[in-house]
Every structure is written in structure tokens, then in C-alpha cells.
N, C-alpha and C. Protein backbone atom coordinates (compact mmCIF):
# COMPACT_ATOMS: atom_id res chain seq x y z
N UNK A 1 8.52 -7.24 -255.10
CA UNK A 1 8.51 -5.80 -254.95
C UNK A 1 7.71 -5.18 -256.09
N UNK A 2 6.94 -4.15 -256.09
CA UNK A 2 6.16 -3.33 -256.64
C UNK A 2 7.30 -2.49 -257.44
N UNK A 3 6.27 -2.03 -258.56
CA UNK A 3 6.79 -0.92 -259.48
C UNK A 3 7.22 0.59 -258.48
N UNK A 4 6.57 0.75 -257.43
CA UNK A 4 6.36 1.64 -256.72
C UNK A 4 7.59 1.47 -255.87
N UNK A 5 7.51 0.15 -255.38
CA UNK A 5 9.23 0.20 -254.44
C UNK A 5 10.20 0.88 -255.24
N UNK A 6 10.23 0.27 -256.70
CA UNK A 6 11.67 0.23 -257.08
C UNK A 6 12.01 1.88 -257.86
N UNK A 7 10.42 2.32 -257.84
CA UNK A 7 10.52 3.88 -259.02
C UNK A 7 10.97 4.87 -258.07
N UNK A 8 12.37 5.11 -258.64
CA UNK A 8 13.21 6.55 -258.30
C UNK A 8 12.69 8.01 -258.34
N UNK A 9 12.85 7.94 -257.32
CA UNK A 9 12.21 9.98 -257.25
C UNK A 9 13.30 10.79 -256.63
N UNK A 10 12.83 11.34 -257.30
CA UNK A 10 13.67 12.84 -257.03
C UNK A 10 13.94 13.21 -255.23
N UNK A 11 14.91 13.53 -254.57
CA UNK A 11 14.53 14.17 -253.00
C UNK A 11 13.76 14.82 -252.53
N UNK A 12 12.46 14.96 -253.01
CA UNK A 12 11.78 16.09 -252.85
C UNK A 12 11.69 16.12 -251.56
N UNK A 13 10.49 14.70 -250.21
CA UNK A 13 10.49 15.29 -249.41
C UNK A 13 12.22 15.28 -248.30
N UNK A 14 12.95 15.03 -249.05
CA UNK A 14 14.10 15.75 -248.34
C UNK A 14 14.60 16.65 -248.10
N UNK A 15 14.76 17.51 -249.12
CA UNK A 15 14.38 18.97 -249.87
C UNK A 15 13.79 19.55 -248.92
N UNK A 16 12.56 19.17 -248.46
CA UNK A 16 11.89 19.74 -247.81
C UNK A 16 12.21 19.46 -246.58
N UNK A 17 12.48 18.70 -245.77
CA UNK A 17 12.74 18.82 -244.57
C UNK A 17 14.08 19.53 -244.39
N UNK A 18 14.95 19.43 -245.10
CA UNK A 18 16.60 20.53 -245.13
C UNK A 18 15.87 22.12 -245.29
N UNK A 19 14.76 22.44 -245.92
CA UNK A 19 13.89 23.34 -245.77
C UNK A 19 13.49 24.07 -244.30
N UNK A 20 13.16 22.79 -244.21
CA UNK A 20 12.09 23.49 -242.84
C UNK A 20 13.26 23.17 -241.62
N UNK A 21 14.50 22.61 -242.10
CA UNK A 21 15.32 22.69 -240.64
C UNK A 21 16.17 23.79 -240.80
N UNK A 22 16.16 24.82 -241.89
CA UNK A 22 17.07 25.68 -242.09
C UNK A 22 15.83 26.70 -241.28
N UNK A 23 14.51 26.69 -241.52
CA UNK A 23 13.69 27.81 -240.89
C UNK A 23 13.38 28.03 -239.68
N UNK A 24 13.65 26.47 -239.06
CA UNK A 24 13.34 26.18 -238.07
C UNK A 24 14.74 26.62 -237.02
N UNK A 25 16.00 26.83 -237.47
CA UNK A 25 17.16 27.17 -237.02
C UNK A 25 17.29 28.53 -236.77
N UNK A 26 16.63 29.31 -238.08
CA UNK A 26 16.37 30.72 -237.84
C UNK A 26 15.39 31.12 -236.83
N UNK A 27 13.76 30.19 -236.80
CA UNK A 27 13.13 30.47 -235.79
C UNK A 27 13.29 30.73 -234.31
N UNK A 28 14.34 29.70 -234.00
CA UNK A 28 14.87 29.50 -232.50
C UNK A 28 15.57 30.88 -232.42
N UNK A 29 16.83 30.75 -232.99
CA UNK A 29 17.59 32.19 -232.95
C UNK A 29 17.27 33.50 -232.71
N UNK A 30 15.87 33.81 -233.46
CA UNK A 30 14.70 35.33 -233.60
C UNK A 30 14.14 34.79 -232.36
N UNK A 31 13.41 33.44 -231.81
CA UNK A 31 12.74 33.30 -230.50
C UNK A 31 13.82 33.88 -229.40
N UNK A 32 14.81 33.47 -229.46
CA UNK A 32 15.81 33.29 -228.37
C UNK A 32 16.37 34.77 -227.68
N UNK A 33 15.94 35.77 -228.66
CA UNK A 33 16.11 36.91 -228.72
C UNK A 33 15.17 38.06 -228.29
N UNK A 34 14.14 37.37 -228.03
CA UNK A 34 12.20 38.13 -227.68
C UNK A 34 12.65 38.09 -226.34
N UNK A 35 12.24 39.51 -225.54
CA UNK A 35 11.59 40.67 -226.40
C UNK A 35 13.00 41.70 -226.85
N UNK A 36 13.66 41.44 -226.89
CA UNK A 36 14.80 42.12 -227.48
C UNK A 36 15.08 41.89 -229.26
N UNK A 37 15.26 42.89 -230.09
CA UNK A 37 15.09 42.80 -231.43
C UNK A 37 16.58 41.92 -231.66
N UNK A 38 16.18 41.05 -232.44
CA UNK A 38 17.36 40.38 -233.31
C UNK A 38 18.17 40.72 -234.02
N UNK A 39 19.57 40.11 -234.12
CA UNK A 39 19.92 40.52 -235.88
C UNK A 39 19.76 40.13 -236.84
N UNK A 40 18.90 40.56 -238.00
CA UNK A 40 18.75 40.06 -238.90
C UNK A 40 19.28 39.39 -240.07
N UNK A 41 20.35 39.02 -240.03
CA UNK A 41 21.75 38.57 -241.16
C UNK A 41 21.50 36.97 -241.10
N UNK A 42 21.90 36.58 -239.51
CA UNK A 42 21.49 35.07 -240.03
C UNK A 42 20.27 34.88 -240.50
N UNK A 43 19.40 34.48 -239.67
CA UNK A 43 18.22 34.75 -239.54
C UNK A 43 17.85 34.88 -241.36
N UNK A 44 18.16 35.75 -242.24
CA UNK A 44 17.50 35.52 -243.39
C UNK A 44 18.28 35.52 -244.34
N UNK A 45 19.80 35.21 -244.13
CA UNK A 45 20.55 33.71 -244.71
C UNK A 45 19.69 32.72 -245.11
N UNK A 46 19.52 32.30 -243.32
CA UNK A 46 18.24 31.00 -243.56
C UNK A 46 17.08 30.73 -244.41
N UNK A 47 16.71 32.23 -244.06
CA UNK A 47 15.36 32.38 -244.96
C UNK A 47 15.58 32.28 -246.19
N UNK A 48 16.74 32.93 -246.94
CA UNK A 48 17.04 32.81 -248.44
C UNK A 48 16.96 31.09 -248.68
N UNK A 49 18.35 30.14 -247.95
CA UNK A 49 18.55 29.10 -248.22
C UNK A 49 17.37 28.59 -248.55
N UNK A 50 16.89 28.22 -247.64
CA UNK A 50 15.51 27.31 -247.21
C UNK A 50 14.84 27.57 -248.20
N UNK A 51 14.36 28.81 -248.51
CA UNK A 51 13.46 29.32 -250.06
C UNK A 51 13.93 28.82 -251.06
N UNK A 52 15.04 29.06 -251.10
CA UNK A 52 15.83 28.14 -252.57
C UNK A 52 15.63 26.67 -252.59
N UNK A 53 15.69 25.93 -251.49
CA UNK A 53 15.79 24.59 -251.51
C UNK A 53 14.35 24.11 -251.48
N UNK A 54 13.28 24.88 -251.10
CA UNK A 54 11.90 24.38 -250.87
C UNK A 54 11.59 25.03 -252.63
N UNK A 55 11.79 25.99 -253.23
CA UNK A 55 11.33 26.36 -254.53
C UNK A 55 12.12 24.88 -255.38
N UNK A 56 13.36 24.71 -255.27
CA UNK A 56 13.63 23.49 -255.61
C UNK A 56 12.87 22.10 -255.92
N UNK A 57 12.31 21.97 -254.54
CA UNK A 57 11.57 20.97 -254.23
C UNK A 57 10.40 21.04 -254.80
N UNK A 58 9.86 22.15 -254.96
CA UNK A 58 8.33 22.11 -255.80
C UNK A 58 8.32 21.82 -257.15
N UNK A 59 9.98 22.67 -257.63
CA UNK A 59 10.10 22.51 -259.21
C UNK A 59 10.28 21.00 -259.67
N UNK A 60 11.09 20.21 -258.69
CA UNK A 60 11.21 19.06 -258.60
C UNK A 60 10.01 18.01 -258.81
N UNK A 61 9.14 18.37 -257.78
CA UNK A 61 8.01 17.88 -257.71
C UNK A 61 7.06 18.38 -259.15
N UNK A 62 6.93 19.02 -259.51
CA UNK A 62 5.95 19.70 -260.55
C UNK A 62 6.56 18.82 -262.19
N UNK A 63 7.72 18.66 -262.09
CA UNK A 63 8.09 17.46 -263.00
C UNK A 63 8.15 16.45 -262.78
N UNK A 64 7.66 15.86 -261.76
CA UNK A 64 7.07 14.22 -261.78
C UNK A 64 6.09 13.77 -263.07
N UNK A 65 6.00 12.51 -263.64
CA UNK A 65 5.03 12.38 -264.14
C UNK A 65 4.46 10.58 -263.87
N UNK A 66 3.46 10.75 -264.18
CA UNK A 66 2.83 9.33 -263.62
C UNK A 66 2.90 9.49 -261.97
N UNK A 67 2.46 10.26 -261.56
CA UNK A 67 2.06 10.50 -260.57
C UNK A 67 0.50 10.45 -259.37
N UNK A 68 0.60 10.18 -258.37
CA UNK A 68 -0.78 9.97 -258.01
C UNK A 68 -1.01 11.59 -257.45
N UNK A 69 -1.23 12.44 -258.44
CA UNK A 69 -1.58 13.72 -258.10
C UNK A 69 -3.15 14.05 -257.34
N UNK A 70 -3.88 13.31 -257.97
CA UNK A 70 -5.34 13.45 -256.98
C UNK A 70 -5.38 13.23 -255.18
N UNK A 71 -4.12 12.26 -255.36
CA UNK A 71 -3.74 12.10 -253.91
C UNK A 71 -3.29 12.78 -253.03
N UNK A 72 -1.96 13.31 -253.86
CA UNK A 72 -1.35 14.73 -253.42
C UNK A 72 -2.24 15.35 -252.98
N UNK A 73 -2.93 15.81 -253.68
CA UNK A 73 -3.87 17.68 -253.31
C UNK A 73 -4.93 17.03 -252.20
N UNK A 74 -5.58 16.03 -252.04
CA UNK A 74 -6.34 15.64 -251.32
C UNK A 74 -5.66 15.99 -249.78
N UNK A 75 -4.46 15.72 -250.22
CA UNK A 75 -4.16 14.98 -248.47
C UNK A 75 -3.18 16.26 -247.68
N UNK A 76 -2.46 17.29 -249.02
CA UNK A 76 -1.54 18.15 -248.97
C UNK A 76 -2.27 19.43 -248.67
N UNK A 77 -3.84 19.42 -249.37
CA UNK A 77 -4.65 20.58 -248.97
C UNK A 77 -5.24 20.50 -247.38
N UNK A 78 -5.84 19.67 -247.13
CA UNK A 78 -5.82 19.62 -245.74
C UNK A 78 -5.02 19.45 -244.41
N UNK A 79 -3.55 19.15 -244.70
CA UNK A 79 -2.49 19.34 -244.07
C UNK A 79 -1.90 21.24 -243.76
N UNK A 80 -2.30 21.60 -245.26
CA UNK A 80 -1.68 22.34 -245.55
C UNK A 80 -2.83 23.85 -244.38
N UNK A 81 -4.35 23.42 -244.44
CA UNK A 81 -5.21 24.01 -244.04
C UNK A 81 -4.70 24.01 -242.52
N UNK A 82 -4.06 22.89 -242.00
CA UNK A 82 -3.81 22.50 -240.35
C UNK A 82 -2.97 23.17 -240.06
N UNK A 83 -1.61 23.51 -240.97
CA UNK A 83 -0.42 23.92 -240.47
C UNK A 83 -0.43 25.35 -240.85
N UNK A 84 -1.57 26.18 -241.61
CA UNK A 84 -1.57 27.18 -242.00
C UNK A 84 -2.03 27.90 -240.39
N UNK A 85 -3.21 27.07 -239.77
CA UNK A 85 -3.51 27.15 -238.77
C UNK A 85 -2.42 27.60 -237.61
N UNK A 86 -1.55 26.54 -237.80
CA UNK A 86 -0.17 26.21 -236.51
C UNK A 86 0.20 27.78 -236.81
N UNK A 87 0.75 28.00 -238.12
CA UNK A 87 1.75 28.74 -238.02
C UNK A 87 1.51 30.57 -237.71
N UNK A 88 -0.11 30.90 -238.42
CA UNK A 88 -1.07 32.01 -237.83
C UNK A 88 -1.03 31.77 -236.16
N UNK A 89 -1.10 30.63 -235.43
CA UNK A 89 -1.41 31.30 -233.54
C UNK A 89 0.53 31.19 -233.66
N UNK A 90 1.61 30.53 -234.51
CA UNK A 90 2.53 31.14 -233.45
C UNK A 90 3.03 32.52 -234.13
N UNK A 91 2.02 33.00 -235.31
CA UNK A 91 2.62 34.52 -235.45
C UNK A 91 2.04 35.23 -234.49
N UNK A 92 0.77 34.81 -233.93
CA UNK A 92 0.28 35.91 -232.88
C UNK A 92 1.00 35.75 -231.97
N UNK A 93 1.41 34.54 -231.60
CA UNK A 93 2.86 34.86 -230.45
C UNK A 93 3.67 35.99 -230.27
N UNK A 94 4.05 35.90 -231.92
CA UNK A 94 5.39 36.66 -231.83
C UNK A 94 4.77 38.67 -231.88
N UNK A 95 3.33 38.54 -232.07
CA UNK A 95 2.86 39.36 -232.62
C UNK A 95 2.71 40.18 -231.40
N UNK A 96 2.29 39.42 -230.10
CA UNK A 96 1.61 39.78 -229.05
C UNK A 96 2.97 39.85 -227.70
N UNK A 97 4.15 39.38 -228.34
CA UNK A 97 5.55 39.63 -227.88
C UNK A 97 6.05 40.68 -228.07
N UNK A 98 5.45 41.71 -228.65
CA UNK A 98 5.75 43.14 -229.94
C UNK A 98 6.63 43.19 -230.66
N UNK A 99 6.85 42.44 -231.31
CA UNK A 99 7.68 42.01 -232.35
C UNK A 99 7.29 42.44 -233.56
N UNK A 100 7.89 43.16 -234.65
CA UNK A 100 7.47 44.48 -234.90
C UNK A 100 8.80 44.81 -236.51
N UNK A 101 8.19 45.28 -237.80
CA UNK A 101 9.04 45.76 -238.54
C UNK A 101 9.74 43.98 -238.87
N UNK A 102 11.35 44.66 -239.40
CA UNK A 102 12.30 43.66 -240.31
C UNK A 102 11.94 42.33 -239.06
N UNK A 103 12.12 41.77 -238.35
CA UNK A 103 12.08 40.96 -237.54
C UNK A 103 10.78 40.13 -237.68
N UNK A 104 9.32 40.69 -237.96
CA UNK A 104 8.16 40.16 -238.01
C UNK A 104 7.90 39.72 -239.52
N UNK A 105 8.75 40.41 -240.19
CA UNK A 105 8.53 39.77 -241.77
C UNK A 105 9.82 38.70 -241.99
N UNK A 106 10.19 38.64 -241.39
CA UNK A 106 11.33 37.23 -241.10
C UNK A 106 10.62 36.04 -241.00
N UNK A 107 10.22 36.55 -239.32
CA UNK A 107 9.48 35.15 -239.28
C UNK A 107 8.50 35.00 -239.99
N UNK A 108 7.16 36.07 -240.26
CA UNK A 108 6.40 35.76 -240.97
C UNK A 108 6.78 34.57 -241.98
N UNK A 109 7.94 35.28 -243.13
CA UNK A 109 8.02 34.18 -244.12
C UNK A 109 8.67 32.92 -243.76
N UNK A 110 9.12 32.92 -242.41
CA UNK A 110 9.63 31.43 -242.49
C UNK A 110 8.72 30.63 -241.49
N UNK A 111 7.82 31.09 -241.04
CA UNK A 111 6.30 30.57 -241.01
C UNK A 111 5.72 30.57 -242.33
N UNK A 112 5.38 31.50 -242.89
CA UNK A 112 5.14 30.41 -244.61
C UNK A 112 5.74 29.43 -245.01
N UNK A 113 7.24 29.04 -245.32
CA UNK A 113 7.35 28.28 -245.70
C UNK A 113 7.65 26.99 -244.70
N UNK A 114 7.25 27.23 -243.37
CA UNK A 114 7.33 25.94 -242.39
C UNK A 114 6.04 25.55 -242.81
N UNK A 115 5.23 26.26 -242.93
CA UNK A 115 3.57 25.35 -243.40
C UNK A 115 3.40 25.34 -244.56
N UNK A 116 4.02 24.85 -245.83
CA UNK A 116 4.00 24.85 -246.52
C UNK A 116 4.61 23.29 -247.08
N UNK A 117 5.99 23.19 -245.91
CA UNK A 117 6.80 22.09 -246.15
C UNK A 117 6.34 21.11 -245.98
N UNK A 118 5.67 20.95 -244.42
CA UNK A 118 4.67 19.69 -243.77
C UNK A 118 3.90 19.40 -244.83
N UNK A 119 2.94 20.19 -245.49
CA UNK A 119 2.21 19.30 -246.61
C UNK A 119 2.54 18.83 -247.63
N UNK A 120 3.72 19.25 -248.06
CA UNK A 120 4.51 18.85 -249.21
C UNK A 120 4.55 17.41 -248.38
N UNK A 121 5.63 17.61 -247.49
CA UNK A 121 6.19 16.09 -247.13
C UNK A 121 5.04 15.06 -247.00
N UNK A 122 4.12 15.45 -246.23
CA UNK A 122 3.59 14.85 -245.91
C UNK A 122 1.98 14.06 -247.62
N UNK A 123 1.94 14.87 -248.57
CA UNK A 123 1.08 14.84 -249.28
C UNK A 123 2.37 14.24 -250.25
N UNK A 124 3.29 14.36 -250.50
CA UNK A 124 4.17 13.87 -251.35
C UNK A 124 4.89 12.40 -250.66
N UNK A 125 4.89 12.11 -249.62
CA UNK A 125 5.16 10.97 -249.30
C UNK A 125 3.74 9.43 -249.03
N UNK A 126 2.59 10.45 -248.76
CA UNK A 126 1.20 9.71 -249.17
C UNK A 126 1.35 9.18 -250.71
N UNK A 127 1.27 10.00 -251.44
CA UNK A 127 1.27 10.07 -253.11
C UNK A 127 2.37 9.21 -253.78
N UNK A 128 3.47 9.15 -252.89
CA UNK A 128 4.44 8.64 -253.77
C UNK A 128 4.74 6.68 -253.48
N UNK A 129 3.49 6.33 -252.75
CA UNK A 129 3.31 5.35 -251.95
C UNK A 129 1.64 4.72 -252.30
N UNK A 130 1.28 5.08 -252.53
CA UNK A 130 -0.37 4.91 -253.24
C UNK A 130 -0.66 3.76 -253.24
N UNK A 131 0.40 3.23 -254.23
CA UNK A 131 -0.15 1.82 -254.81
C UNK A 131 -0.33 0.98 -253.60
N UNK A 132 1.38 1.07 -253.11
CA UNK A 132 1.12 0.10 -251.70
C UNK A 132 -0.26 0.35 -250.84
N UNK A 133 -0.63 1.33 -250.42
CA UNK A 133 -1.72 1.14 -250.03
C UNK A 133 -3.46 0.98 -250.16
N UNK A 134 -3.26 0.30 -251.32
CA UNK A 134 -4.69 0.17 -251.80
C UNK A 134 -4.54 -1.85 -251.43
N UNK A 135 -5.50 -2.28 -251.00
CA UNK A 135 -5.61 -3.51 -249.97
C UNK A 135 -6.32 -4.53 -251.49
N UNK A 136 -6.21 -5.66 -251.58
CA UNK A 136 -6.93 -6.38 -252.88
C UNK A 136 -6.88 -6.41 -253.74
């Protein structure tokens, strides 16, 4: 086994997925409710939680050291470019649903931080795996 199997990290991308399933819980709920306005109480409960636990996760992450950080940003910036993508056509969804005021800045931010999480996970679980994949 590699230095890499056995080196302990922090939960980050767990963190992050308890993140994006707390936003993703609120999302359904505000969907489930179009075109009729929601209530906003759960709904940004969620949004608080999830913010706390994804700011967590970054602070978490930002104190790593010996890290394959070149890797990170490589792989987390262009993830991050894809899902920034995803999450702009499903605000025009909600946009073009007339969804409107407290309700559109809900989701808005928990469309930020749903595209935000994927690259974490996904650029932090590349990165935290490196070694294994370099071949020779």
C-alpha cells in the first residue's frame, strides 16, 4: 500500500455531498411547488445548513498540506465551468416558470452551491488520489 492509501484526510468530499443533499432536498420541495410560490422556512433551513457544511468543507480543505493542488484547480476549474453551466439553464427554468422575489434567491443560492460542490468532490477526490494514478 502507498503513502496515499494509508494518508488520512479530513471528510471533505463528504462534507460536500451532505452539502449538496441538503440543497438538493430544498430544490425538490421549491420545484414541487411551481407555479405556486413556496414557503420559504424549510427551504432555507437547508440553505443555511448546507452553507455551513460546504464553508466547512473548503476550510477543511484549504488546510490540507502536501497536497496535489495543481491537480485540484486543473480538474475542479473545469468541472466547476460545466456545472456552472448545469446550474444557469436550470435557473432559467425556474426563471421562465415565473418564479420571482424570496423564492428565486433561494434557489439561486442553492444552485450556487450545488455547482460548486461537484467540483470540489470531484477535483478533491482526483487530487487526493494522484499518486495512484501516475503509471511507471
Amino acid at each position: 500500500m502507498t503513502a496515499v492509501e494509508h494518508r488520512r484526510v479530513p471528510p471533505i468530499a463528504e462534507m460536500a455531498m451532505a452539502s449538496m443533499a441538503l440543497v438538493i432536498i430544498g430544490g425538490i420541495f421549491m420545484a414541487s411547488y411551481i407555479p405556486r410560490r413556496p414557503p420559504l422556512a424549510l427551504p432555507t433551513v437547508l440553505l443555511v445548513a448546507s452553507s455551513a457544511v460546504m464553508v466547512s468543507a473548503l476550510l477543511m480543505l484549504r488546510r490540507l498540506k502536501d497536497f496535489a493542488w495543481s491537480t485540484f484547480y486543473r480538474v475542479a476549474k473545469w468541472a466547476l465551468v460545466a456545472y456552472l453551466v448545469s446550474a444557469g439553464l436550470i435557473e432559467f427554468a425556474f426563471v421562465k416558470d415565473q418564479t420571482r422575489g424570496g423564492p428565486l434567491v433561494v434557489v439561486t443560492l442553492m444552485l450556487l452551491i450545488f455547482a460548486v460542490n461537484v467540483p470540489l468532490i470531484i477535483g478533491f477526490t482526483t487530487a487526493r488520489f494522484e499518486d495512484r494514478l501516475h503509471i511507471g
